[in-house]
N, C-alpha and C. Protein backbone atom coordinates (compact mmCIF):
# COMPACT_ATOMS: atom_id res chain seq x y z
N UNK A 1 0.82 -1.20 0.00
CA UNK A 1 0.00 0.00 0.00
C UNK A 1 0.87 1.26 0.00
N UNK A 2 1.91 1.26 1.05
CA UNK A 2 2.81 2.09 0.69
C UNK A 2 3.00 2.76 -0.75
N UNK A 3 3.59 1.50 -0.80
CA UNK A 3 4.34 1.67 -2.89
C UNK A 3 3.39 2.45 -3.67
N UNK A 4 2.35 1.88 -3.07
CA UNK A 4 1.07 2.54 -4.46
C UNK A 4 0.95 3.81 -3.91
N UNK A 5 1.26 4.67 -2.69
CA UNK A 5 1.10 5.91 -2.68
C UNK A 5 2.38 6.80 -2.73
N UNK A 6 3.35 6.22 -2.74
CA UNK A 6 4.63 6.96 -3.18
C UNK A 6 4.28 6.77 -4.61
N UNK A 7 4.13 5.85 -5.50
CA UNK A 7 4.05 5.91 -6.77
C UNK A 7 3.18 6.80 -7.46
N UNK A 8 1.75 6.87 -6.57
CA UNK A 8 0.85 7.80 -7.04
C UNK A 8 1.18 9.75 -6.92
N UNK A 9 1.97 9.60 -5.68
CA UNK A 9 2.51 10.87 -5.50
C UNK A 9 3.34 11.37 -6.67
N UNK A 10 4.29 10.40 -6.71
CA UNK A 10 5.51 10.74 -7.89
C UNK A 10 4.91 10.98 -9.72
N UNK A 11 3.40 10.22 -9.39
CA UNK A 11 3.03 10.41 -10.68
C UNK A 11 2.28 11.87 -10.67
N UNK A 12 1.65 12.28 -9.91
CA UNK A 12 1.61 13.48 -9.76
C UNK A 12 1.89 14.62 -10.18
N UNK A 13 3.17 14.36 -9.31
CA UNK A 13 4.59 15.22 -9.29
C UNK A 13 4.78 15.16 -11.06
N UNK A 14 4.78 13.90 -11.60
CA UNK A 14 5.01 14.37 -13.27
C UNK A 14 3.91 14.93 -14.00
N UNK A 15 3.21 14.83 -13.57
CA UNK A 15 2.09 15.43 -14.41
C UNK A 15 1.88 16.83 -13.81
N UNK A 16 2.08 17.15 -13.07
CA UNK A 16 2.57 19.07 -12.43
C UNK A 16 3.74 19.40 -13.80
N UNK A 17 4.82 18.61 -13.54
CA UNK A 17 6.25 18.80 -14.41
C UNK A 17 5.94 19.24 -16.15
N UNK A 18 4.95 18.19 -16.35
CA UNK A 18 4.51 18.37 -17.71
C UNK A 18 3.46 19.63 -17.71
N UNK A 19 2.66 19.56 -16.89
CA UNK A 19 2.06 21.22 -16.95
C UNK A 19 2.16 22.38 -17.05
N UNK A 20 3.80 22.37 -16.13
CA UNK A 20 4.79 23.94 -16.16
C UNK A 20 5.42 23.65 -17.78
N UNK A 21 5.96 22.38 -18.12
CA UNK A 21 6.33 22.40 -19.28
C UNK A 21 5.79 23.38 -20.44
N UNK A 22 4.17 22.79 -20.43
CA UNK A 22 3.39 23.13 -21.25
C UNK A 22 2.78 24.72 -21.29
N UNK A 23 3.17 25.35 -20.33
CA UNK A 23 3.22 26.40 -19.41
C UNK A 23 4.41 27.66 -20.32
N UNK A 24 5.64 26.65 -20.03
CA UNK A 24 6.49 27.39 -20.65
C UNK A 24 7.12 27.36 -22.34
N UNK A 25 6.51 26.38 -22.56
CA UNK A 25 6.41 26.21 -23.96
C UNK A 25 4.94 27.27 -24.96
N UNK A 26 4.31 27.71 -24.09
CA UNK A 26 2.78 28.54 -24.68
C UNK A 26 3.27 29.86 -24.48
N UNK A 27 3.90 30.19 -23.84
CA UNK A 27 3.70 31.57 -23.09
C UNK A 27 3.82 32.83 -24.40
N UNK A 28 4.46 32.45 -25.06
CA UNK A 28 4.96 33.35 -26.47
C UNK A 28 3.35 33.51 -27.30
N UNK A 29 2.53 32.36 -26.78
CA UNK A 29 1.43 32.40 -28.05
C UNK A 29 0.26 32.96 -27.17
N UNK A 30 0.64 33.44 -25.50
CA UNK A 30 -0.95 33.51 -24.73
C UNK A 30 -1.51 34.87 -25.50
N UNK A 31 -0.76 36.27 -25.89
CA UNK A 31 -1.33 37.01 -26.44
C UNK A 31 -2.33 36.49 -27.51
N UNK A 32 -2.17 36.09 -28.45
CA UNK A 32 -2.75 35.52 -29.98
C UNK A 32 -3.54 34.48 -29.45
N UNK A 33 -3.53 33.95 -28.67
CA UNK A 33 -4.92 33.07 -28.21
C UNK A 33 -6.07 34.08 -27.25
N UNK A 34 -5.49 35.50 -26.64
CA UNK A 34 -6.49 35.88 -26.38
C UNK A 34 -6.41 35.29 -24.77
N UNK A 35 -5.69 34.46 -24.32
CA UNK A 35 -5.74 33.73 -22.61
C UNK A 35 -5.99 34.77 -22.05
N UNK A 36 -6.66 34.45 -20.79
CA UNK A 36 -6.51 35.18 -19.41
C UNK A 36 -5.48 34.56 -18.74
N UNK A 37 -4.75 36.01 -19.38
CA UNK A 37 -2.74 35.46 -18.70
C UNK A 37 -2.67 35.90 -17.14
N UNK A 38 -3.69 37.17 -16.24
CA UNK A 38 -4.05 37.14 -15.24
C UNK A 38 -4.65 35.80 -14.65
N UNK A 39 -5.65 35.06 -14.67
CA UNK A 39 -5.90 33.80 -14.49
C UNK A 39 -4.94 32.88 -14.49
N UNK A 40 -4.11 32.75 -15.72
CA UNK A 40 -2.82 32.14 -15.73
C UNK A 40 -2.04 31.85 -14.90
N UNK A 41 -1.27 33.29 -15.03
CA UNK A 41 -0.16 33.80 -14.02
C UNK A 41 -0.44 33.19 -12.29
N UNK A 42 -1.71 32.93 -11.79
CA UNK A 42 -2.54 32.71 -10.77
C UNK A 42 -2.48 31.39 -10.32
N UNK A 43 -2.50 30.52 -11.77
CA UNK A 43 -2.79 29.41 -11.40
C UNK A 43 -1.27 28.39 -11.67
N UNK A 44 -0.51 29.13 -12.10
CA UNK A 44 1.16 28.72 -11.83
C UNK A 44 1.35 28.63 -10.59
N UNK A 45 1.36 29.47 -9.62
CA UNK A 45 1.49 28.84 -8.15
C UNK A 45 1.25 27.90 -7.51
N UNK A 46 -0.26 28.03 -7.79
CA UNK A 46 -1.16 26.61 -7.45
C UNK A 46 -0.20 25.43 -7.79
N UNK A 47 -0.11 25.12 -8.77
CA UNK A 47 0.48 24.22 -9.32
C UNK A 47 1.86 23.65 -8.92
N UNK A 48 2.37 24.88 -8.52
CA UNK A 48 3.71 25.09 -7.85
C UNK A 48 3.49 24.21 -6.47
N UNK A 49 2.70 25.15 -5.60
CA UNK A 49 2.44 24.44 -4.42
C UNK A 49 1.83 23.52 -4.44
N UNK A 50 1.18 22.63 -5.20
CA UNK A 50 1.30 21.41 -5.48
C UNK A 50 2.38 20.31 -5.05
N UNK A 51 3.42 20.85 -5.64
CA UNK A 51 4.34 19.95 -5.85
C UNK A 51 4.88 20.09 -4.43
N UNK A 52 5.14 21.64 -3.90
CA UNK A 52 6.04 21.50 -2.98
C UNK A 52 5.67 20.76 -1.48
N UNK A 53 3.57 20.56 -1.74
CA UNK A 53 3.19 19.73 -0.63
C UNK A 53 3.95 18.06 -0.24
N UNK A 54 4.83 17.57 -1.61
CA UNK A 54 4.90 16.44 -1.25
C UNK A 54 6.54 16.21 -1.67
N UNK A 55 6.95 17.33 -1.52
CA UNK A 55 8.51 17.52 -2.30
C UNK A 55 9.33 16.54 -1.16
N UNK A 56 9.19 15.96 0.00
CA UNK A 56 9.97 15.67 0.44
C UNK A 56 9.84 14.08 -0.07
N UNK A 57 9.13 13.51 -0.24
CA UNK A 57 9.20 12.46 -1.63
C UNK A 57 9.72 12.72 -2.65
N UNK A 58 10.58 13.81 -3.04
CA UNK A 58 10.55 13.54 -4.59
C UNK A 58 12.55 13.38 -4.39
N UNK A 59 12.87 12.55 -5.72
CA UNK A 59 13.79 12.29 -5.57
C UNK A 59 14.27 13.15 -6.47
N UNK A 60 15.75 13.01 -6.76
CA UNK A 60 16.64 14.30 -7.24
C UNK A 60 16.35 14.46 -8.30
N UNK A 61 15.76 13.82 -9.37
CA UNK A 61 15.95 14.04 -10.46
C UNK A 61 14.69 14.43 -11.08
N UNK A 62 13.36 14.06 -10.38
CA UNK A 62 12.12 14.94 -10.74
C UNK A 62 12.21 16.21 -9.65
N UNK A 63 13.43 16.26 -8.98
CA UNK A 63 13.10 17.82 -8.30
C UNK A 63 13.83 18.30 -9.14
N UNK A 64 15.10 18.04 -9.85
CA UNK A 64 16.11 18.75 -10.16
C UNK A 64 15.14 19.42 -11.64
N UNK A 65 14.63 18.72 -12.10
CA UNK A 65 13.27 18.76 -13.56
C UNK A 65 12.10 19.74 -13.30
N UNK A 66 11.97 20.02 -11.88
CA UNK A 66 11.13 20.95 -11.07
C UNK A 66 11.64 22.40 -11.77
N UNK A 67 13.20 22.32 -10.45
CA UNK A 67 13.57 23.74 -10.76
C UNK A 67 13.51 24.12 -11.96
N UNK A 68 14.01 23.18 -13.12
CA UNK A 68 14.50 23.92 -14.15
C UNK A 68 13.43 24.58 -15.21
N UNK A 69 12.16 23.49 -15.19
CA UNK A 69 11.00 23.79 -15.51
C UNK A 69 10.41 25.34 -15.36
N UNK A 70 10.50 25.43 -13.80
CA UNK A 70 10.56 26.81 -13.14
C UNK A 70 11.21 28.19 -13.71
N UNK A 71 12.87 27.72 -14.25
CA UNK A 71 13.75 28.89 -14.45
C UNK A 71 13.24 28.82 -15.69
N UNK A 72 12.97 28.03 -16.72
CA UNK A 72 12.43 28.37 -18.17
C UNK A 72 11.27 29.05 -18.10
N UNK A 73 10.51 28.46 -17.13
CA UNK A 73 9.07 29.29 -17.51
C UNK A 73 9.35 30.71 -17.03
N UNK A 74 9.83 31.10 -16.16
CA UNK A 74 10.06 32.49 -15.47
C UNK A 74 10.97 33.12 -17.02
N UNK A 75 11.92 32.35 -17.32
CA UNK A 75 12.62 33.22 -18.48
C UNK A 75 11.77 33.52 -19.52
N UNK A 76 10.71 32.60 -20.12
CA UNK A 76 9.95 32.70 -20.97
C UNK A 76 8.87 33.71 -21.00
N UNK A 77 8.20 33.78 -19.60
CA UNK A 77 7.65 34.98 -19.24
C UNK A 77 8.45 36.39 -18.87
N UNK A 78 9.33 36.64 -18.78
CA UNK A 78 10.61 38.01 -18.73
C UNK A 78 10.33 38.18 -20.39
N UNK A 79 10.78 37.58 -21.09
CA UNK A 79 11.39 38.00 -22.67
C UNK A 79 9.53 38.50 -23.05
N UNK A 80 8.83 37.81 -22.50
CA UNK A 80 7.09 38.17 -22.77
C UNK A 80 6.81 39.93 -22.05
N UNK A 81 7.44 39.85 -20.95
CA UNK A 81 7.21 40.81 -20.24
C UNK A 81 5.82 40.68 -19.12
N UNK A 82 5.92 39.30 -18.72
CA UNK A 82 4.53 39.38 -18.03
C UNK A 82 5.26 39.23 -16.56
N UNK A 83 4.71 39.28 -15.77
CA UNK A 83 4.82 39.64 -13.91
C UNK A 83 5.32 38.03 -13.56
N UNK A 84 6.45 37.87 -13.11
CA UNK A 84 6.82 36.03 -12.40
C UNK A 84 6.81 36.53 -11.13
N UNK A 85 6.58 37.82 -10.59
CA UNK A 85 6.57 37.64 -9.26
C UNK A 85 6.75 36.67 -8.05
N UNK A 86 5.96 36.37 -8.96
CA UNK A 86 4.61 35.40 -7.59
C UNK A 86 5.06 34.01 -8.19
N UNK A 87 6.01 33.85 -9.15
CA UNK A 87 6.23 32.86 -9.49
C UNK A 87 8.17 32.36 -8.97
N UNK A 88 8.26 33.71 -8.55
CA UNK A 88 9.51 33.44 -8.11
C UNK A 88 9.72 32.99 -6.47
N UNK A 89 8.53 33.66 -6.52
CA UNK A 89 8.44 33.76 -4.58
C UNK A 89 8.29 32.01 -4.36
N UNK A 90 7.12 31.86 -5.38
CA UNK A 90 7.06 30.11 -5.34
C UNK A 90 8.55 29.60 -5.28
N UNK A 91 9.20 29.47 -6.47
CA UNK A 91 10.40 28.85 -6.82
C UNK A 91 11.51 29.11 -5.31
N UNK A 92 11.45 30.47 -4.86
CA UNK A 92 12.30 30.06 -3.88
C UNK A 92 11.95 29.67 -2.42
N UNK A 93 10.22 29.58 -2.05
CA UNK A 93 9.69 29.09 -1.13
C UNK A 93 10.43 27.13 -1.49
N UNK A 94 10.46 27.13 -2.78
CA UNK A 94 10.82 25.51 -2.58
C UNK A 94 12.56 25.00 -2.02
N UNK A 95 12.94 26.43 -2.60
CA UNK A 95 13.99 25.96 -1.71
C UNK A 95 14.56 25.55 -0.48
């Protein structure tokens, strides 16, 4: 029973990973789709603190996939010019 809830956690944890991915791979196109990049911007945290509820399960290499996820999307949003604020405060609350 264990196993199946560390496993379920860790799967989680990747499917957060793939979200910021997908996160920071859009950000160039949210103008031209028209997003509510306020809404957006909002719900990156969430997502954030997600992960960091169960970070002390995660092993080095889906955390290390965390941060970096993190520093792309924050860079991706700078060159956009939109607010990471609140996205940085996340990133270094995980530290």
């Amino acid at each position: 029973m264990l196993n199946f809830l560390r496993n379920s956690t860790l799967s989680t944890v990747d499917e957060k990973i793939a979200v910021l991915y997908g996160y920071a791979n859009n950000v160039p196109t949210w103008k031209d789709k028209k997003s509510n990049i306020d809404l957006m911007t909002k719900q990156i945290p969430s997502d954030i603190s997600s992960i960091a509820r169960v970070r002390n399960n995660i092993e080095y290499t889906p955390w290390r996939e965390v941060i970096g996820v993190l520093n792309s999307l924050i860079e991706s949003m700078q060159k956009e010019n939109y607010n990471t604020r609140e996205i940085k405060i996340s990133l270094e609350a995980l530290k």
